[in-house]
PDB file of N, CA and C in Angstrom:
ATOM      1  N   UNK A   1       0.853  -1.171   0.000  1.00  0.00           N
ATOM      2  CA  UNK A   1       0.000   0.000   0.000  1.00  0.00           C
ATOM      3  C   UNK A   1       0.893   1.227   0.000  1.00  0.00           C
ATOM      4  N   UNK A   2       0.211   2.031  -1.156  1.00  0.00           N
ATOM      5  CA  UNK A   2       0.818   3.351  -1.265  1.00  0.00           C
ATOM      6  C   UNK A   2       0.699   4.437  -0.391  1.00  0.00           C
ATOM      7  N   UNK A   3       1.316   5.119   0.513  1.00  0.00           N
ATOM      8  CA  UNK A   3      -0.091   5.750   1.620  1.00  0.00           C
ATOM      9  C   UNK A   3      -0.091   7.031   0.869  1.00  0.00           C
ATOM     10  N   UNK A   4      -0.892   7.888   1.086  1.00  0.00           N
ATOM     11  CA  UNK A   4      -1.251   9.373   0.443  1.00  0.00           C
ATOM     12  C   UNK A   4      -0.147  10.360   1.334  1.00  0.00           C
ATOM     13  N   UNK A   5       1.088  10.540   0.586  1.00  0.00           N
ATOM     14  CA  UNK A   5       1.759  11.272   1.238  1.00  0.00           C
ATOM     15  C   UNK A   5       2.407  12.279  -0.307  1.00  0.00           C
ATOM     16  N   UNK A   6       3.552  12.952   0.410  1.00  0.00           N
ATOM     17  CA  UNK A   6       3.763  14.336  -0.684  1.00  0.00           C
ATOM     18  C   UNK A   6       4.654  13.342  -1.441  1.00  0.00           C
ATOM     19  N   UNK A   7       5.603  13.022  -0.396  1.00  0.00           N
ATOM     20  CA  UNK A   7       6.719  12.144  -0.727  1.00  0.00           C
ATOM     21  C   UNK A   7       6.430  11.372  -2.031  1.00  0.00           C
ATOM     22  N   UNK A   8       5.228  10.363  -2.184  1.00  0.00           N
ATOM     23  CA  UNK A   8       5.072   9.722  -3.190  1.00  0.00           C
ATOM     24  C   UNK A   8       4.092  10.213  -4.198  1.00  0.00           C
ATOM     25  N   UNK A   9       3.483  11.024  -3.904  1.00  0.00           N
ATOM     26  CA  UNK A   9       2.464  11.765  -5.245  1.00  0.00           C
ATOM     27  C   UNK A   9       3.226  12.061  -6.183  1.00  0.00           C
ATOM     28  N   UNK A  10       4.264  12.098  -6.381  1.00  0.00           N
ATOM     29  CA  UNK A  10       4.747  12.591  -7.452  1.00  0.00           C
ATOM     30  C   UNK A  10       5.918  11.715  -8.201  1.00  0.00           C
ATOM     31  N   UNK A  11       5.801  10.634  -7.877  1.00  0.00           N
ATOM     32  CA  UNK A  11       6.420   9.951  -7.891  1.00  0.00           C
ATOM     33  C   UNK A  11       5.612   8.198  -8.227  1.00  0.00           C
ATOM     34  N   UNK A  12       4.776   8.542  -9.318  1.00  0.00           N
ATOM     35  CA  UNK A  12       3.717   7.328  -9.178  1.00  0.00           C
ATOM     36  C   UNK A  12       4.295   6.102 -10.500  1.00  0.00           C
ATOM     37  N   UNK A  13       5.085   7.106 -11.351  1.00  0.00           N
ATOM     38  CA  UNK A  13       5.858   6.063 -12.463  1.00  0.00           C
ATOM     39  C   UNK A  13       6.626   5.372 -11.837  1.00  0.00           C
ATOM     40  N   UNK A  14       7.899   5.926 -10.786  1.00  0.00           N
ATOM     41  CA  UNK A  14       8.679   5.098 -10.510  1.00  0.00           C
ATOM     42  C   UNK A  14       8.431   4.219  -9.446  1.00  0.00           C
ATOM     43  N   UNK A  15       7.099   4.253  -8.590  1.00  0.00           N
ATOM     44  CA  UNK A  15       7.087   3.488  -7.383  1.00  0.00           C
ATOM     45  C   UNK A  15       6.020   2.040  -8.740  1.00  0.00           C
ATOM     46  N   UNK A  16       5.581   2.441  -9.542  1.00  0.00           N
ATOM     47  CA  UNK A  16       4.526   1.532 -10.487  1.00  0.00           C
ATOM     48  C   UNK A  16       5.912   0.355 -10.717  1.00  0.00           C
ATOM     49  N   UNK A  17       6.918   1.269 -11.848  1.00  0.00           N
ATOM     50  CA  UNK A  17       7.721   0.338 -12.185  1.00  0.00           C
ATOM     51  C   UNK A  17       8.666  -0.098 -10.819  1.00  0.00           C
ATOM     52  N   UNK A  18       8.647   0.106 -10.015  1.00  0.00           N
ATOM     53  CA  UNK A  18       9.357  -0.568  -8.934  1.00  0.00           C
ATOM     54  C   UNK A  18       8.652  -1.814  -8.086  1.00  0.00           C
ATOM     55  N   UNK A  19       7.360  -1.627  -8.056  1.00  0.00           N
ATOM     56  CA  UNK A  19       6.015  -2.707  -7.715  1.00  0.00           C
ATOM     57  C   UNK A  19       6.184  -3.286  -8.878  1.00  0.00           C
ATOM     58  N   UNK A  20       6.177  -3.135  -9.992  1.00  0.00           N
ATOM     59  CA  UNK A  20       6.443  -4.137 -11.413  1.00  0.00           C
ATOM     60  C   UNK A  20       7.367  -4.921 -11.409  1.00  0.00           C
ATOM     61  N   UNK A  21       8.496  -4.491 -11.014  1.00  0.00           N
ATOM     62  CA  UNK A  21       9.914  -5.692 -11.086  1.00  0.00           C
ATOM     63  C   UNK A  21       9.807  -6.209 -10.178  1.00  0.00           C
ATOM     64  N   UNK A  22       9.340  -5.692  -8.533  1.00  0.00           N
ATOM     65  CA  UNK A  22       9.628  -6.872  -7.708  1.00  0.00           C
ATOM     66  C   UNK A  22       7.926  -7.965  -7.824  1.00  0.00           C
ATOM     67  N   UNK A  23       7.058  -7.747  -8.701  1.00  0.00           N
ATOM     68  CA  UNK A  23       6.391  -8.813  -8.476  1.00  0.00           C
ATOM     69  C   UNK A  23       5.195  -8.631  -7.673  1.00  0.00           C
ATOM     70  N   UNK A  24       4.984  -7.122  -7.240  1.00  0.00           N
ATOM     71  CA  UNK A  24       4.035  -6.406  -6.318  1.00  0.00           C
ATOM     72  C   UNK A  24       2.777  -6.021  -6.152  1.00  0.00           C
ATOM     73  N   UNK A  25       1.948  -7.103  -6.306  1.00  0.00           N
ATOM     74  CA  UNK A  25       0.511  -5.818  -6.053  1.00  0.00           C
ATOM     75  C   UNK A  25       0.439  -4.688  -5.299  1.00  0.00           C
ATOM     76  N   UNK A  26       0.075  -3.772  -5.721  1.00  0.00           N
ATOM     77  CA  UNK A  26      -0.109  -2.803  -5.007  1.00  0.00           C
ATOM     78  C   UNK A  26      -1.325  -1.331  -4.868  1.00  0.00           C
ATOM     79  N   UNK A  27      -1.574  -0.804  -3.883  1.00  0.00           N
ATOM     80  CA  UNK A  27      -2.847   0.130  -3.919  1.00  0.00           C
ATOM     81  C   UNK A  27      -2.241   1.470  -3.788  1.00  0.00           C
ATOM     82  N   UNK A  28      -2.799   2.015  -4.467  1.00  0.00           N
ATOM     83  CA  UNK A  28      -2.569   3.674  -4.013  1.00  0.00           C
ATOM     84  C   UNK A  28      -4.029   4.416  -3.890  1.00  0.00           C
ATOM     85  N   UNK A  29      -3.793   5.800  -2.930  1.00  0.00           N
ATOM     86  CA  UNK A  29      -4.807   6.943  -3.019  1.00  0.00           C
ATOM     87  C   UNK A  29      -5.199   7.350  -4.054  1.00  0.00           C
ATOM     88  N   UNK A  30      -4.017   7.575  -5.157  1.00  0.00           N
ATOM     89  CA  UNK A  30      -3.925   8.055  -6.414  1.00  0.00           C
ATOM     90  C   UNK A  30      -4.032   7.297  -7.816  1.00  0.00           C
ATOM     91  N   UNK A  31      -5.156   8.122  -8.749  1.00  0.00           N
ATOM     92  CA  UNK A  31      -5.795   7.099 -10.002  1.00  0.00           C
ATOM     93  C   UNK A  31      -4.247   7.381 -10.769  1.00  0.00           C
ATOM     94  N   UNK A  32      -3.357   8.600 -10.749  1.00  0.00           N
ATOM     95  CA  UNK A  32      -2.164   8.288 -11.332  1.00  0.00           C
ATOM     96  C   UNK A  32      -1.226   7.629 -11.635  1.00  0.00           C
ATOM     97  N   UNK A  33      -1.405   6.477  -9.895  1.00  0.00           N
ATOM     98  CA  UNK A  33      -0.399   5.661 -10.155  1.00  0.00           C
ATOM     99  C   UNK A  33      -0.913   4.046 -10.883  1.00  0.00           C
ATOM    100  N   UNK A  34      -2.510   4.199 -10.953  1.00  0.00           N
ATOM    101  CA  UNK A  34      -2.791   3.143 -11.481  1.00  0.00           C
ATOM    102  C   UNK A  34      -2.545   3.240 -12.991  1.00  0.00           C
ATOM    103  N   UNK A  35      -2.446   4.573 -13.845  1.00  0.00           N
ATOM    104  CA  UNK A  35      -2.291   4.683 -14.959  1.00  0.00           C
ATOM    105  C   UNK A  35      -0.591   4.373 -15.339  1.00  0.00           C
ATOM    106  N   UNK A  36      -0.010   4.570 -14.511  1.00  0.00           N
ATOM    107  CA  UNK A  36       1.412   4.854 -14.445  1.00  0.00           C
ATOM    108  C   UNK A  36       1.635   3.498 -14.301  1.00  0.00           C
ATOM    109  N   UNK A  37       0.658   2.230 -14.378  1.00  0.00           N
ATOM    110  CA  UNK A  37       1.146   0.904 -14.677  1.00  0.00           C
ATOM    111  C   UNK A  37       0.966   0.407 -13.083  1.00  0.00           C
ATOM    112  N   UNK A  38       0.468   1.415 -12.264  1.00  0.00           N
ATOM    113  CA  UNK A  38       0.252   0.082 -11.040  1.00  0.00           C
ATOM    114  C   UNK A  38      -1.267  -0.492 -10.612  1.00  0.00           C
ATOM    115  N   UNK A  39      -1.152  -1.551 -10.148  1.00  0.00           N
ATOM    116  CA  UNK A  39      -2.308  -2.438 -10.060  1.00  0.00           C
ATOM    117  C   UNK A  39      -3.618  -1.460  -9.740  1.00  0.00           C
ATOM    118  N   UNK A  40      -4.087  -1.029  -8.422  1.00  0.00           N
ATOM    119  CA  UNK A  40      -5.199  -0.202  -8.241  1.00  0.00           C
ATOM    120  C   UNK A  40      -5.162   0.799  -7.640  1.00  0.00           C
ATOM    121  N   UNK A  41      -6.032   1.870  -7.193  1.00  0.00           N
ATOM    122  CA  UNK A  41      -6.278   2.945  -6.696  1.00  0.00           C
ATOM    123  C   UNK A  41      -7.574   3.197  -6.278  1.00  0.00           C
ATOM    124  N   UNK A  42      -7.571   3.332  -5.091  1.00  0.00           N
ATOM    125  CA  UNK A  42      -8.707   4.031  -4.477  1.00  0.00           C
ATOM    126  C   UNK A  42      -8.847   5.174  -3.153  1.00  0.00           C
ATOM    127  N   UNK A  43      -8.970   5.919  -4.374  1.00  0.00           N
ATOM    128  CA  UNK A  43      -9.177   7.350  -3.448  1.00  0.00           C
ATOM    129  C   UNK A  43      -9.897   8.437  -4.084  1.00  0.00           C
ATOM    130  N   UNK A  44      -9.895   9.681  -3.326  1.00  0.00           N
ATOM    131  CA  UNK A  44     -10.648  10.838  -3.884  1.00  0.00           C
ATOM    132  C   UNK A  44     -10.063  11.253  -5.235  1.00  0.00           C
ATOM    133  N   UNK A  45     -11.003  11.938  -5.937  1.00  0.00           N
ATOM    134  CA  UNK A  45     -10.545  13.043  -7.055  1.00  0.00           C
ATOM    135  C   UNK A  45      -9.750  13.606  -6.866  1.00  0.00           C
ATOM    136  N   UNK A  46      -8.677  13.668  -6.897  1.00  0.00           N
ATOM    137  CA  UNK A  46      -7.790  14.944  -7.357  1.00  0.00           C
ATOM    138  C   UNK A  46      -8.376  16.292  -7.679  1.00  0.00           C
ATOM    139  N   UNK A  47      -8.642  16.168  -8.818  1.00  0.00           N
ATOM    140  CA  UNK A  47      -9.306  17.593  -9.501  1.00  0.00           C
ATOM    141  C   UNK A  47     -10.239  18.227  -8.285  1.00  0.00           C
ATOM    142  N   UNK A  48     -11.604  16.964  -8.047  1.00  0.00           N
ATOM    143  CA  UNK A  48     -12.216  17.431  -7.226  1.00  0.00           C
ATOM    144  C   UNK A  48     -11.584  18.484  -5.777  1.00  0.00           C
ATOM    145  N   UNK A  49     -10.828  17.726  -5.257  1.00  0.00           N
ATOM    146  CA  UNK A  49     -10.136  18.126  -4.217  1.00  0.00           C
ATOM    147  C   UNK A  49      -9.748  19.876  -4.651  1.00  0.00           C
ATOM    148  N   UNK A  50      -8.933  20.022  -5.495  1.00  0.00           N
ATOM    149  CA  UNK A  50      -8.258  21.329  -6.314  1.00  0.00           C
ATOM    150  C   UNK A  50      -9.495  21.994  -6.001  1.00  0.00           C
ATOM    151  N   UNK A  51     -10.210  21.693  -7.147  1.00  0.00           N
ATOM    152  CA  UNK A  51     -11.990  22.708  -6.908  1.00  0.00           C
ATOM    153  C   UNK A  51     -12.301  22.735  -5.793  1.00  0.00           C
ATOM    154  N   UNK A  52     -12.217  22.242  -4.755  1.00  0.00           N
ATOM    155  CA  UNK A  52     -12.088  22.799  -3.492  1.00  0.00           C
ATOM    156  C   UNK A  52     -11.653  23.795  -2.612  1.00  0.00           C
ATOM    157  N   UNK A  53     -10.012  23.326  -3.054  1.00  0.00           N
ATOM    158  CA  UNK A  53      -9.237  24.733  -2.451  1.00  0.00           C
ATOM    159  C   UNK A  53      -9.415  26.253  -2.987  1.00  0.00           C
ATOM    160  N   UNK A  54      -9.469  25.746  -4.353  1.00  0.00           N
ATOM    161  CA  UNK A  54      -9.950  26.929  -5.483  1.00  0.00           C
ATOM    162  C   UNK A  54     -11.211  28.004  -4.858  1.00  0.00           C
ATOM    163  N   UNK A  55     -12.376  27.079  -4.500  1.00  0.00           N
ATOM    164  CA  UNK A  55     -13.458  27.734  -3.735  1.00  0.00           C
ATOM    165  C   UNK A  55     -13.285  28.608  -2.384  1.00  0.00           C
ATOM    166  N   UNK A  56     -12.518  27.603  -1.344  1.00  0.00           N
ATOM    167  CA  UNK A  56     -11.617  28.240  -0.290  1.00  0.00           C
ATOM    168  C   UNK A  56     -10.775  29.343  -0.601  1.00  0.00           C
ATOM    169  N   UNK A  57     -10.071  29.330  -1.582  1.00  0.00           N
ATOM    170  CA  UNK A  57      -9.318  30.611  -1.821  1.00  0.00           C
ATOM    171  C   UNK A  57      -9.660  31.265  -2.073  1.00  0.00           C
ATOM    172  N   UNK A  58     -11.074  32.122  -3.118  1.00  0.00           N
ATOM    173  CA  UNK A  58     -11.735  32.431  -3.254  1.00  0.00           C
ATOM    174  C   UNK A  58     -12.549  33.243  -2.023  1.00  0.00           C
ATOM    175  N   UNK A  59     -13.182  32.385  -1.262  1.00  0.00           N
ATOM    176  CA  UNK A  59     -14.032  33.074  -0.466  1.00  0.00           C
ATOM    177  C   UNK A  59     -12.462  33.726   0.999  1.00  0.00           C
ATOM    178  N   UNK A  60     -11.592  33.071   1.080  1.00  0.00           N
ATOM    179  CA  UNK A  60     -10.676  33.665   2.003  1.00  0.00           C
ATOM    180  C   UNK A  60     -10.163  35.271   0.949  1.00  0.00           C
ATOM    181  N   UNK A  61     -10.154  35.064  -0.241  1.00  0.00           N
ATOM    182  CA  UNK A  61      -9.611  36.543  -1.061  1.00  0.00           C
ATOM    183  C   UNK A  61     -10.916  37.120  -0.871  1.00  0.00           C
ATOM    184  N   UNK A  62     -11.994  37.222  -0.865  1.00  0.00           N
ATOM    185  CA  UNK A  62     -13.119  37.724  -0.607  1.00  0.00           C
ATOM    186  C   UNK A  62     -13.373  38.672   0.826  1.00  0.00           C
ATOM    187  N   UNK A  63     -12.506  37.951   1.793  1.00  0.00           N
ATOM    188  CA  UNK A  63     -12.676  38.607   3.071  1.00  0.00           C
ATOM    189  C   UNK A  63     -13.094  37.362   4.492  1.00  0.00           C
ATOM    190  N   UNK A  64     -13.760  36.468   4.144  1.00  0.00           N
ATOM    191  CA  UNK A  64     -13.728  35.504   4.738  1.00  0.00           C
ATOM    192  C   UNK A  64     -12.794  34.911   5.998  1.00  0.00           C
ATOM    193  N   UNK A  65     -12.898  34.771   6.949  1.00  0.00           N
ATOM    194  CA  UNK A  65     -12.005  33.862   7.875  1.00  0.00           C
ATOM    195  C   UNK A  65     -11.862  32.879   8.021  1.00  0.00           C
ATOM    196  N   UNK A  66     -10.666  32.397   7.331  1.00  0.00           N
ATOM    197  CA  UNK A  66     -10.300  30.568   7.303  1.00  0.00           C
ATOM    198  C   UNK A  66     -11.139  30.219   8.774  1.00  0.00           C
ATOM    199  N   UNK A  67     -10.595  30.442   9.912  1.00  0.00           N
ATOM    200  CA  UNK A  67     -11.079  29.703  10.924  1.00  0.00           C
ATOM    201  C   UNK A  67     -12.739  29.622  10.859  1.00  0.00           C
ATOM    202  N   UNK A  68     -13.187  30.848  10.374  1.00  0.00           N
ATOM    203  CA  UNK A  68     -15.192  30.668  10.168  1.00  0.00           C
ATOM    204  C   UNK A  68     -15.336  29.512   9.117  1.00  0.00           C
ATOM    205  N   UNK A  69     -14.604  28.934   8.076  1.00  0.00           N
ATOM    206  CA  UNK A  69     -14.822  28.627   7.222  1.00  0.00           C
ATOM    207  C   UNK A  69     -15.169  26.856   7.503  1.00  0.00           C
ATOM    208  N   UNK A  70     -16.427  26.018   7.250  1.00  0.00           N
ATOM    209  CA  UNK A  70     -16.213  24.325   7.949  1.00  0.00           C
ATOM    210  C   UNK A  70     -15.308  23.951   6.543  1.00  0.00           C
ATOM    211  N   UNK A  71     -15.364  23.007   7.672  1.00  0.00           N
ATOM    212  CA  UNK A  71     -14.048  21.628   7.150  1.00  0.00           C
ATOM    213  C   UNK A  71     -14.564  21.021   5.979  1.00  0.00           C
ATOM    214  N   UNK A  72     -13.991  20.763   4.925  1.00  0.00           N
ATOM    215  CA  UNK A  72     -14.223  20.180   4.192  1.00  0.00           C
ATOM    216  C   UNK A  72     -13.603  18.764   3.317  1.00  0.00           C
ATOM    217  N   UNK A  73     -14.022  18.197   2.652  1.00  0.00           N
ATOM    218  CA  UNK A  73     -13.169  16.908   1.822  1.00  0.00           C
ATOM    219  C   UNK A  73     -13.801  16.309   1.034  1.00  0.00           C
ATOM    220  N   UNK A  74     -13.064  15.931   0.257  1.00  0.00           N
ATOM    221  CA  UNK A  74     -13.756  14.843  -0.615  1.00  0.00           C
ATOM    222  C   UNK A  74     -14.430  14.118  -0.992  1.00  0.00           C
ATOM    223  N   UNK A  75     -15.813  13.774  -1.519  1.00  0.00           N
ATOM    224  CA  UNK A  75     -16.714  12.824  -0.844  1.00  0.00           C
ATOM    225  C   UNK A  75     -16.519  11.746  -1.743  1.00  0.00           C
ATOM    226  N   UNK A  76     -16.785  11.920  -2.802  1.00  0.00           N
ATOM    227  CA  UNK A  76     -17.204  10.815  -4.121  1.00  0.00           C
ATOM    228  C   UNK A  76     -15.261   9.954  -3.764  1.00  0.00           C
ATOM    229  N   UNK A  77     -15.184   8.423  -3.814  1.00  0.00           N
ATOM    230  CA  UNK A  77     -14.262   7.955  -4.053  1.00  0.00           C
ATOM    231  C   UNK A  77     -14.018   7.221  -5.278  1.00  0.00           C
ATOM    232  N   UNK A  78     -12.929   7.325  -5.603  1.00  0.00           N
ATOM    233  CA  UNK A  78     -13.328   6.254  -6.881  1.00  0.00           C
ATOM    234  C   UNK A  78     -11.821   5.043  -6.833  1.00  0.00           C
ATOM    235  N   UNK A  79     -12.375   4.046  -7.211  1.00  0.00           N
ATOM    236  CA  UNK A  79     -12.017   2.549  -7.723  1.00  0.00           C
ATOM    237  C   UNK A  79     -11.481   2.631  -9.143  1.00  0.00           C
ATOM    238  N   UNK A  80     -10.233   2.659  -8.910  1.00  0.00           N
ATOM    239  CA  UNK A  80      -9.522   2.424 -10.699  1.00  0.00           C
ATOM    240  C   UNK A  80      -8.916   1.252 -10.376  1.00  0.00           C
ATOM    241  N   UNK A  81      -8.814   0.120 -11.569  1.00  0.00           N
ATOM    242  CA  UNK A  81      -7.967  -0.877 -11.416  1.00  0.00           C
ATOM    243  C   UNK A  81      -7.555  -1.576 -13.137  1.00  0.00           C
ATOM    244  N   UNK A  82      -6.249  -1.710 -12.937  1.00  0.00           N
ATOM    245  CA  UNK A  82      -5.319  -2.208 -14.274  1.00  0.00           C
ATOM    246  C   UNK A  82      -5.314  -3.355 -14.529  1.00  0.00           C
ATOM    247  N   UNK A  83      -5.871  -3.752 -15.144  1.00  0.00           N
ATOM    248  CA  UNK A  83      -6.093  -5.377 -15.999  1.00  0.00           C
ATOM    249  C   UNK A  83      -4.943  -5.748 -16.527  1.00  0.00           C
ATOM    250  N   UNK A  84      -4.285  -4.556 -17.237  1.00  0.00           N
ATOM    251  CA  UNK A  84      -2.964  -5.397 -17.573  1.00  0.00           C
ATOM    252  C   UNK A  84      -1.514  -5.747 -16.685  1.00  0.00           C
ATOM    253  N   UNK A  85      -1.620  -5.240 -15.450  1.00  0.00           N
ATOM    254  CA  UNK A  85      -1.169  -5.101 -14.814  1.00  0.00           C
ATOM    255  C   UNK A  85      -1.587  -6.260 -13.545  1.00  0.00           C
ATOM    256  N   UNK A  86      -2.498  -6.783 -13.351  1.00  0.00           N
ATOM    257  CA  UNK A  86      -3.297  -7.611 -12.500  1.00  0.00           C
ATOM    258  C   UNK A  86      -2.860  -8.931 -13.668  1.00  0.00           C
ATOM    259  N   UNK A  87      -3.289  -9.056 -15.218  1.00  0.00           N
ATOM    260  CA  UNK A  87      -2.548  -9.925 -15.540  1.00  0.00           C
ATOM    261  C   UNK A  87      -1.176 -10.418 -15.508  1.00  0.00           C
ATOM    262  N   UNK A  88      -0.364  -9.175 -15.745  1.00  0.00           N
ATOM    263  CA  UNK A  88       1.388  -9.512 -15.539  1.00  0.00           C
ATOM    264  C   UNK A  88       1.697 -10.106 -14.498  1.00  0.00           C
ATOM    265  N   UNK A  89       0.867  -9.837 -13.452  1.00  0.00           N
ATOM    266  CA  UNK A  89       1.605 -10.274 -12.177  1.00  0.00           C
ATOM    267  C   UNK A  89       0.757 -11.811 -11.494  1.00  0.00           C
ATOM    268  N   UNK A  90       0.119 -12.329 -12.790  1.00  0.00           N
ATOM    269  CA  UNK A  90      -0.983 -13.607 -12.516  1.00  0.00           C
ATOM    270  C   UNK A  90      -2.149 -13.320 -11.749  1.00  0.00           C
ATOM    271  N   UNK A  91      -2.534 -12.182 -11.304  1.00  0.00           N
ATOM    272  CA  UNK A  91      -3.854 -12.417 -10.892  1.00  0.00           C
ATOM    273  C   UNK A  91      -5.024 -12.102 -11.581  1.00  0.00           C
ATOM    274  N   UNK A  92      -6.151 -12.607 -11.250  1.00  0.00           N
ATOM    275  CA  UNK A  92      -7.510 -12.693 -11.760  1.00  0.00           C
ATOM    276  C   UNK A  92      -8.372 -11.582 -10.679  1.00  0.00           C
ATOM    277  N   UNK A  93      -8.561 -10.703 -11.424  1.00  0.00           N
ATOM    278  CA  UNK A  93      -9.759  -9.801 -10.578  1.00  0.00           C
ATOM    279  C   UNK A  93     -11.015 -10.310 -10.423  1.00  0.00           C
ATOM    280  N   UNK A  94     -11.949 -10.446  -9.429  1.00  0.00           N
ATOM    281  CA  UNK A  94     -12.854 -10.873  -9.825  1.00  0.00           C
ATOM    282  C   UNK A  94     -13.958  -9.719 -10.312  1.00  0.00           C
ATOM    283  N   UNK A  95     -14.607 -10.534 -11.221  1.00  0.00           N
ATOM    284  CA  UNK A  95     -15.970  -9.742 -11.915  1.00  0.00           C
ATOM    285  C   UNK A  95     -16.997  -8.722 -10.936  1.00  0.00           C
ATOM    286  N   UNK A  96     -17.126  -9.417  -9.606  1.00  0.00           N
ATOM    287  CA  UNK A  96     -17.846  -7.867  -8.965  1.00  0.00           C
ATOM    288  C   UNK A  96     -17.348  -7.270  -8.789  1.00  0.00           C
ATOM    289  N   UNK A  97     -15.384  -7.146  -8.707  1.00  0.00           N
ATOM    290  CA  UNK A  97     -14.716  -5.862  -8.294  1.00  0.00           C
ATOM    291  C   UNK A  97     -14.885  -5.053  -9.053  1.00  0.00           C
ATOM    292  N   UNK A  98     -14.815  -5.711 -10.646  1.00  0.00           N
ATOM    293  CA  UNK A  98     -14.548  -5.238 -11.625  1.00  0.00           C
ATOM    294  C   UNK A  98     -15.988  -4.220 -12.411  1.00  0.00           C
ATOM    295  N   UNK A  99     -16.910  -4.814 -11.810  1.00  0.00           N
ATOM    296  CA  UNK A  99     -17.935  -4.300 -11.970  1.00  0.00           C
ATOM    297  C   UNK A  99     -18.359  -3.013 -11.163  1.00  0.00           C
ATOM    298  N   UNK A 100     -17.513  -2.956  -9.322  1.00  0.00           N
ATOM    299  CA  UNK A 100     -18.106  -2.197  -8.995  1.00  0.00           C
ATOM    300  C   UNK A 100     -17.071  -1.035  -9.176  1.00  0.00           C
ATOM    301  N   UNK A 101     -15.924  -0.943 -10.195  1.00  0.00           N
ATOM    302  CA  UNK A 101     -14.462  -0.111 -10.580  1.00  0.00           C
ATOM    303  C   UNK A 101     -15.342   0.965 -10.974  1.00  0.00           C
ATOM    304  N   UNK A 102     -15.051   2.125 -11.046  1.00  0.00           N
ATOM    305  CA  UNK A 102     -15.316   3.270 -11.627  1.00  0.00           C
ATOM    306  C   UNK A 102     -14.603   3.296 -13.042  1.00  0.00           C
ATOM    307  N   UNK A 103     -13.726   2.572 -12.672  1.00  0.00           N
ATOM    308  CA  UNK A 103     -12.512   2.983 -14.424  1.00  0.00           C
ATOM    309  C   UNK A 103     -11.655   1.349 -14.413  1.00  0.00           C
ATOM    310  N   UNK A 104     -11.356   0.783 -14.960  1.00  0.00           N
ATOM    311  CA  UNK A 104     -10.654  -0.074 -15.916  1.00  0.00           C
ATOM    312  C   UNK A 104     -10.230   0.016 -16.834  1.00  0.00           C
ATOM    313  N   UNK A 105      -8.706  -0.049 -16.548  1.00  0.00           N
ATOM    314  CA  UNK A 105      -7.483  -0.079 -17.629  1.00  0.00           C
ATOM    315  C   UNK A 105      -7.376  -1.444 -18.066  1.00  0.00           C
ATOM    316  N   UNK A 106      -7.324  -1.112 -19.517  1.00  0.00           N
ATOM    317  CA  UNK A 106      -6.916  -3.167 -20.100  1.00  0.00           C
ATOM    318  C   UNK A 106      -5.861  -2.890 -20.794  1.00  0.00           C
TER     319      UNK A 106
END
């Protein structure tokens, strides 16, 4: 497991191909690193998240007080998972995961 840190967000090609050679399933927060060739991902939007702060910044340039302002996050999660990648490494996804994925890479 990938955990959601700074350290590895940016860094989703080389931790993919590094889970690739040693033989690794692996999960991340981020749908990047499932594109970037690793097995799955499940976590928030990205973008979504951005449009968030975007709004926050916004109403704080407005006049607003961060501290008045509630807490907010992410709601919608999403399920990406790599078929070709789940094949390389011999496993079989099963069909309800696959069904309940938001996105599938083949």
């Amino acid at each position: 497991m990938i955990t959601a840190d700074t350290l590895f967000s940016g860094k989703s090609a080389e931790l993919a191909a590094l889970a690739s050679r040693h033989a690794m399933p692996t999960i991340s927060p981020y749908r990047e690193f499932v594109t970037a060739g690793g097995l799955m991902s499940y976590g928030g939007n990205v973008t979504e998240l951005y449009r968030l702060v975007g709004l926050y910044t916004g109403r704080v340039l407005k006049g607003e007080k961060p501290a008045d302002l509630p807490v907010q996050q992410v709601t919608k999660l999403e399920l990406v998972i790599n078929l070709r990648t789940a094949k390389a490494l011999g496993l079989e996804v099963p069909p309800t995961l696959l069904a309940r994925a938001d996105e599938v890479i083949e």
